[in-house]
N, C-alpha and C. Protein backbone atom coordinates (compact mmCIF):
# COMPACT_ATOMS: atom_id res chain seq x y z
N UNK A 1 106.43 112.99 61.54
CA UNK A 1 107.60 113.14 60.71
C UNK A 1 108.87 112.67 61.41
N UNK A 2 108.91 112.59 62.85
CA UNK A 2 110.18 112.56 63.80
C UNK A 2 110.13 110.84 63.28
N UNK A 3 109.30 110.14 63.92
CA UNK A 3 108.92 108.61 63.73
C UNK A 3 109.57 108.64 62.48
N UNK A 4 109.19 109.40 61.10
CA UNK A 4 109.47 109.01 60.44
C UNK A 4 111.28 108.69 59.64
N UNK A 5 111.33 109.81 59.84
CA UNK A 5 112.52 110.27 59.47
C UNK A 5 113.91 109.59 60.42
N UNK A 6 113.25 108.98 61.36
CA UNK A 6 114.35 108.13 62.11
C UNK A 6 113.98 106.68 62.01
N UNK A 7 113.50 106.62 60.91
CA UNK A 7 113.12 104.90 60.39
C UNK A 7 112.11 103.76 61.36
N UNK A 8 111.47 104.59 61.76
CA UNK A 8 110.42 103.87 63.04
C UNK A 8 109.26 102.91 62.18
N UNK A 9 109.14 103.33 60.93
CA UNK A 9 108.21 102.62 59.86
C UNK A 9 108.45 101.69 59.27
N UNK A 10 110.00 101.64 58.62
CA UNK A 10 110.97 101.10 57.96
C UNK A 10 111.19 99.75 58.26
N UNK A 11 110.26 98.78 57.17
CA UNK A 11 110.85 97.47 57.09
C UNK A 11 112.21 96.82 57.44
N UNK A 12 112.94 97.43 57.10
CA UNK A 12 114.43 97.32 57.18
C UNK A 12 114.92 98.16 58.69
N UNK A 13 114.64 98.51 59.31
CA UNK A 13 114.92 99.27 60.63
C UNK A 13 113.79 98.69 61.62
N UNK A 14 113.31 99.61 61.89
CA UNK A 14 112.33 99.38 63.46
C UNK A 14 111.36 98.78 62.96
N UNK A 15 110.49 99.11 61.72
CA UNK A 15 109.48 98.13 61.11
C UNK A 15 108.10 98.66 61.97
N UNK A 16 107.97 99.52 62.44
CA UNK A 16 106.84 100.18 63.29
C UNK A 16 106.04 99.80 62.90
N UNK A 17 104.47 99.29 62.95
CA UNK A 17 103.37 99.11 62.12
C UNK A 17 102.63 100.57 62.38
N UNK A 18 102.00 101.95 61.30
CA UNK A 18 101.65 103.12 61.30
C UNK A 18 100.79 102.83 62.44
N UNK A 19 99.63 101.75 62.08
CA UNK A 19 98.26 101.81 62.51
C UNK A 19 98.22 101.19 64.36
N UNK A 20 100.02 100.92 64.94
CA UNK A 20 99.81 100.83 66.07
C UNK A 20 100.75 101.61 67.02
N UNK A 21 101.12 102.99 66.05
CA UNK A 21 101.22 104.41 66.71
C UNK A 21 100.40 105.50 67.03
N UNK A 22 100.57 105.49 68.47
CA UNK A 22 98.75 106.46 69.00
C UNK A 22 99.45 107.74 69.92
N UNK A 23 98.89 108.85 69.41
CA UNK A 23 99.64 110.30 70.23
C UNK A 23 98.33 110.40 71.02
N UNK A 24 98.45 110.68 72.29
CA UNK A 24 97.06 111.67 72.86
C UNK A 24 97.22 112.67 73.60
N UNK A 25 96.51 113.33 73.81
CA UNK A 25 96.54 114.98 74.30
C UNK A 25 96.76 115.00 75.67
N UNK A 26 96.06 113.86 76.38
CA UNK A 26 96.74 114.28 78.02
C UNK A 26 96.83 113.25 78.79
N UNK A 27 97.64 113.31 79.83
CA UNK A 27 98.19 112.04 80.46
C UNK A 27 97.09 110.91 80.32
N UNK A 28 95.36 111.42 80.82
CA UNK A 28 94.42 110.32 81.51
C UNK A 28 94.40 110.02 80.08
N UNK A 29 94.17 110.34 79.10
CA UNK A 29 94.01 109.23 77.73
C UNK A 29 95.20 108.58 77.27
N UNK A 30 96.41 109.23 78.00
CA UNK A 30 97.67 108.04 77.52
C UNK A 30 97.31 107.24 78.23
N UNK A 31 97.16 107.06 79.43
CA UNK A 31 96.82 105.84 80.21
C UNK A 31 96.10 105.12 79.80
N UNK A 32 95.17 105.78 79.33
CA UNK A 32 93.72 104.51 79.14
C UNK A 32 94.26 104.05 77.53
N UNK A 33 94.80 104.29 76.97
CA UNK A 33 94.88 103.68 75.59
C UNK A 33 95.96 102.69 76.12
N UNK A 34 96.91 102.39 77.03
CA UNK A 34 97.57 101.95 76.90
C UNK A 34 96.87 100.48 77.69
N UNK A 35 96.08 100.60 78.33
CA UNK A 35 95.89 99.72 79.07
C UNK A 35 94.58 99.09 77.85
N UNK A 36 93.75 100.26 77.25
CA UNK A 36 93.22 99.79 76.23
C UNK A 36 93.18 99.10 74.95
N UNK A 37 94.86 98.98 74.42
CA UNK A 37 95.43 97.92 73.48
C UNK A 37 95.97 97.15 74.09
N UNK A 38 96.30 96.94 75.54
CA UNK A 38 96.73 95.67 75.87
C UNK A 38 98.60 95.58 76.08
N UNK A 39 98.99 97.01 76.31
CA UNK A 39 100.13 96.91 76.42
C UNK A 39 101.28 95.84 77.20
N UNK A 40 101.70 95.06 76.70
CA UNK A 40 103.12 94.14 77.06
C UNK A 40 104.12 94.99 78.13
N UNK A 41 104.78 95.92 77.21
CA UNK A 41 105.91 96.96 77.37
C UNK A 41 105.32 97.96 77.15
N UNK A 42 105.99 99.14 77.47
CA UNK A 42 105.99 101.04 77.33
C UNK A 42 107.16 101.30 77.55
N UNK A 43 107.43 102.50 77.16
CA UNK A 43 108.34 103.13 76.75
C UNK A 43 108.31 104.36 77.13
N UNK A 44 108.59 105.48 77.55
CA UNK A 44 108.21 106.81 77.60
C UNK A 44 109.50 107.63 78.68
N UNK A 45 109.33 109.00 77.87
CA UNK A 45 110.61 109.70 78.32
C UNK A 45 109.66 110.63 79.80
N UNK A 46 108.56 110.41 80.10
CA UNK A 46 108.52 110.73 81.11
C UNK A 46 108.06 110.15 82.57
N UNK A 47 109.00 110.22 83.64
CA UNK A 47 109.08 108.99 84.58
C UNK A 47 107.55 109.36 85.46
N UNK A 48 106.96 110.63 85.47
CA UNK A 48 105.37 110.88 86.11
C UNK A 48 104.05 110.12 85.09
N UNK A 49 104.32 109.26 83.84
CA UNK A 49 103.62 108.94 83.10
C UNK A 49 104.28 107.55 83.73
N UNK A 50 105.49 106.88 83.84
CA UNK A 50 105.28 105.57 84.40
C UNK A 50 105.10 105.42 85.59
N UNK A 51 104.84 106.36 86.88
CA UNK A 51 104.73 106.31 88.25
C UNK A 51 103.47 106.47 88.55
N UNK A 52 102.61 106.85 87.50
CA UNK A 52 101.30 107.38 87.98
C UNK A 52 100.56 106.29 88.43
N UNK A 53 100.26 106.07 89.18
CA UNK A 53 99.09 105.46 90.56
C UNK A 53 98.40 104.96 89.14
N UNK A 54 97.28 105.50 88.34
CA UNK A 54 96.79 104.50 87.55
C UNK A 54 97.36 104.08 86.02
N UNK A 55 98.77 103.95 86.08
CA UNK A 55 99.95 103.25 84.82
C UNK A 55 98.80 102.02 85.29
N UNK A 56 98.72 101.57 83.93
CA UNK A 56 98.04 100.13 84.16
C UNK A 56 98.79 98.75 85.08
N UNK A 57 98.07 97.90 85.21
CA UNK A 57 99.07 96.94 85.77
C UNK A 57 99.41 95.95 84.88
N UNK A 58 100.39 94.88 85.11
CA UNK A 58 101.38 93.88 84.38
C UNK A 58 101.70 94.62 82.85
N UNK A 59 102.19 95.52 82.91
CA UNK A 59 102.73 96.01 82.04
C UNK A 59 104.12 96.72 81.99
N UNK A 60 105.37 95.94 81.55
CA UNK A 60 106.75 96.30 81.93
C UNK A 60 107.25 97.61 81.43
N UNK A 61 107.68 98.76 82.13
CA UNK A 61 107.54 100.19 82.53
C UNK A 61 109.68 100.15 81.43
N UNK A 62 110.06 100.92 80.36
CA UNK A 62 110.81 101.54 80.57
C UNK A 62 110.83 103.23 80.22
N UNK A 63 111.73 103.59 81.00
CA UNK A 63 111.71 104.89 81.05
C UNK A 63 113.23 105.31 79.90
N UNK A 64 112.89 106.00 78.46
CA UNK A 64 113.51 106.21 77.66
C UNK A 64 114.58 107.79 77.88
N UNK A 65 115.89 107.47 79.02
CA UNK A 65 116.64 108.58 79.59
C UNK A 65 117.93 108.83 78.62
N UNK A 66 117.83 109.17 77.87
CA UNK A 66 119.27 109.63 77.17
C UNK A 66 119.97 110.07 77.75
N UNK A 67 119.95 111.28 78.51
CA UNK A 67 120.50 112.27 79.25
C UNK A 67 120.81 111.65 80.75
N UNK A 68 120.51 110.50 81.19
CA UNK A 68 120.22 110.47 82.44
C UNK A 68 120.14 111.32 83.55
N UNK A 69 119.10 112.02 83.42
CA UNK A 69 119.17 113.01 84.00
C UNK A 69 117.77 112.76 85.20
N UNK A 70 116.87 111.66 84.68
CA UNK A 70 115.75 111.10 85.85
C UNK A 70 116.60 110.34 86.90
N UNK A 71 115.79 110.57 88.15
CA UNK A 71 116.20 110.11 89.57
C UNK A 71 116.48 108.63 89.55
N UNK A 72 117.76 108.33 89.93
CA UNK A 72 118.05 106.94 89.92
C UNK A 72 117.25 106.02 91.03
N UNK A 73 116.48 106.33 91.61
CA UNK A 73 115.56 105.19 92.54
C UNK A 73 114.32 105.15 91.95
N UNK A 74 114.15 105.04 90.83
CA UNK A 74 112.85 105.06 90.14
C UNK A 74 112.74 103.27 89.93
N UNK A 75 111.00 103.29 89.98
CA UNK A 75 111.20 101.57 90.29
C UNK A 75 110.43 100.97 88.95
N UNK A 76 111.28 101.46 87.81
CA UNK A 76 111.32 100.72 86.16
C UNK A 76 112.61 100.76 85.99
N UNK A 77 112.49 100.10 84.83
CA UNK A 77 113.70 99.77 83.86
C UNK A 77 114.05 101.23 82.92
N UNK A 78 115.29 101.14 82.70
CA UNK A 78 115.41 102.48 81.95
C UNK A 78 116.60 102.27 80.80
N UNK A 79 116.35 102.79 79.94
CA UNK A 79 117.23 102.68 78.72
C UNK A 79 117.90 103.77 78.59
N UNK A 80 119.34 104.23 77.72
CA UNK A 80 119.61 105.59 77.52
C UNK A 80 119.77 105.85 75.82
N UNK A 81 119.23 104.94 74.69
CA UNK A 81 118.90 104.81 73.50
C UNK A 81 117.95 104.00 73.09
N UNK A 82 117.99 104.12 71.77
CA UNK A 82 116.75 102.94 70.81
C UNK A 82 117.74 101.99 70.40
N UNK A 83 119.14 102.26 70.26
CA UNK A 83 120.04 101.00 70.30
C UNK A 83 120.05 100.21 71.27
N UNK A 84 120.29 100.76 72.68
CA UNK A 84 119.89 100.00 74.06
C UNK A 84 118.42 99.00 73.76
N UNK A 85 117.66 100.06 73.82
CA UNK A 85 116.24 99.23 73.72
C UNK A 85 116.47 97.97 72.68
N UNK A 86 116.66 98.36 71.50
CA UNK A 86 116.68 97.09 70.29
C UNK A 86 117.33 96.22 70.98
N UNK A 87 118.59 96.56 71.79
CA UNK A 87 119.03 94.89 72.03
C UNK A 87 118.64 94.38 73.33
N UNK A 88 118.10 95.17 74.15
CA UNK A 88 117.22 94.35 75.23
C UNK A 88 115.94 93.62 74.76
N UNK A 89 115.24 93.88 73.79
CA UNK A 89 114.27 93.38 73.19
C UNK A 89 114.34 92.63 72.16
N UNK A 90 115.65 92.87 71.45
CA UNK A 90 116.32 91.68 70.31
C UNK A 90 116.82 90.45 71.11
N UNK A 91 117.26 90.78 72.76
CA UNK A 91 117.27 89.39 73.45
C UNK A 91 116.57 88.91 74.00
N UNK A 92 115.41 89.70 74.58
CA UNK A 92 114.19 89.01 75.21
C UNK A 92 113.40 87.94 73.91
N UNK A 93 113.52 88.32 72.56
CA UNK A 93 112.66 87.43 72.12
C UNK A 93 113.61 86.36 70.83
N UNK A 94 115.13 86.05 71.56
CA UNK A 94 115.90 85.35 71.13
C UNK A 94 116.49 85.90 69.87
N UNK A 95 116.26 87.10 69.30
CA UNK A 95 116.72 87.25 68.06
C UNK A 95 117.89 87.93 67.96
């Protein structure tokens, strides 16, 4: 409902596709799904889910900090919105 209600689906907004949003119950299956669709990018508000020894490899790490309140020597990229994000990723792919 959160996804939803903040337009994560929405043609006209984020345009999410449903069928390539995946929740799982504990860290070792976030990992493995992520490395199991082939992740590009990640995203995630917690910096022990992008530091973990098996985060897959070649896969570009940001850490989603609103608050900045995670340790600034952390060795990803970090955003402090989904506005941030949209336009780092609205310029990585020229648009």
């Amino acid at each position: 409902g959160w996804l939803e209600e903040r337009g994560f689906f929405d043609p006209a907004d984020i345009g999410l596709p449903r069928d390539r949003v995946f929740f799982e119950l504990s860290k070792a299956e976030k990992l493995a799904r992520i490395g199991q669709i082939g992740c590009d990018v990640f995203i995630d508000d917690l910096p022990e889910i992008l530091s973990d020894a098996s985060f897959p490899d070649g896969v570009e790490r940001f850490l989603f900090d609103p608050g900045s309140a995670a340790e600034r020597d952390l060795p990803f990229k970090r955003a402090s919105s989904w506005a941030e994000l949209t336009r780092i990723f609205a310029g990585a792919s020229g648009g």
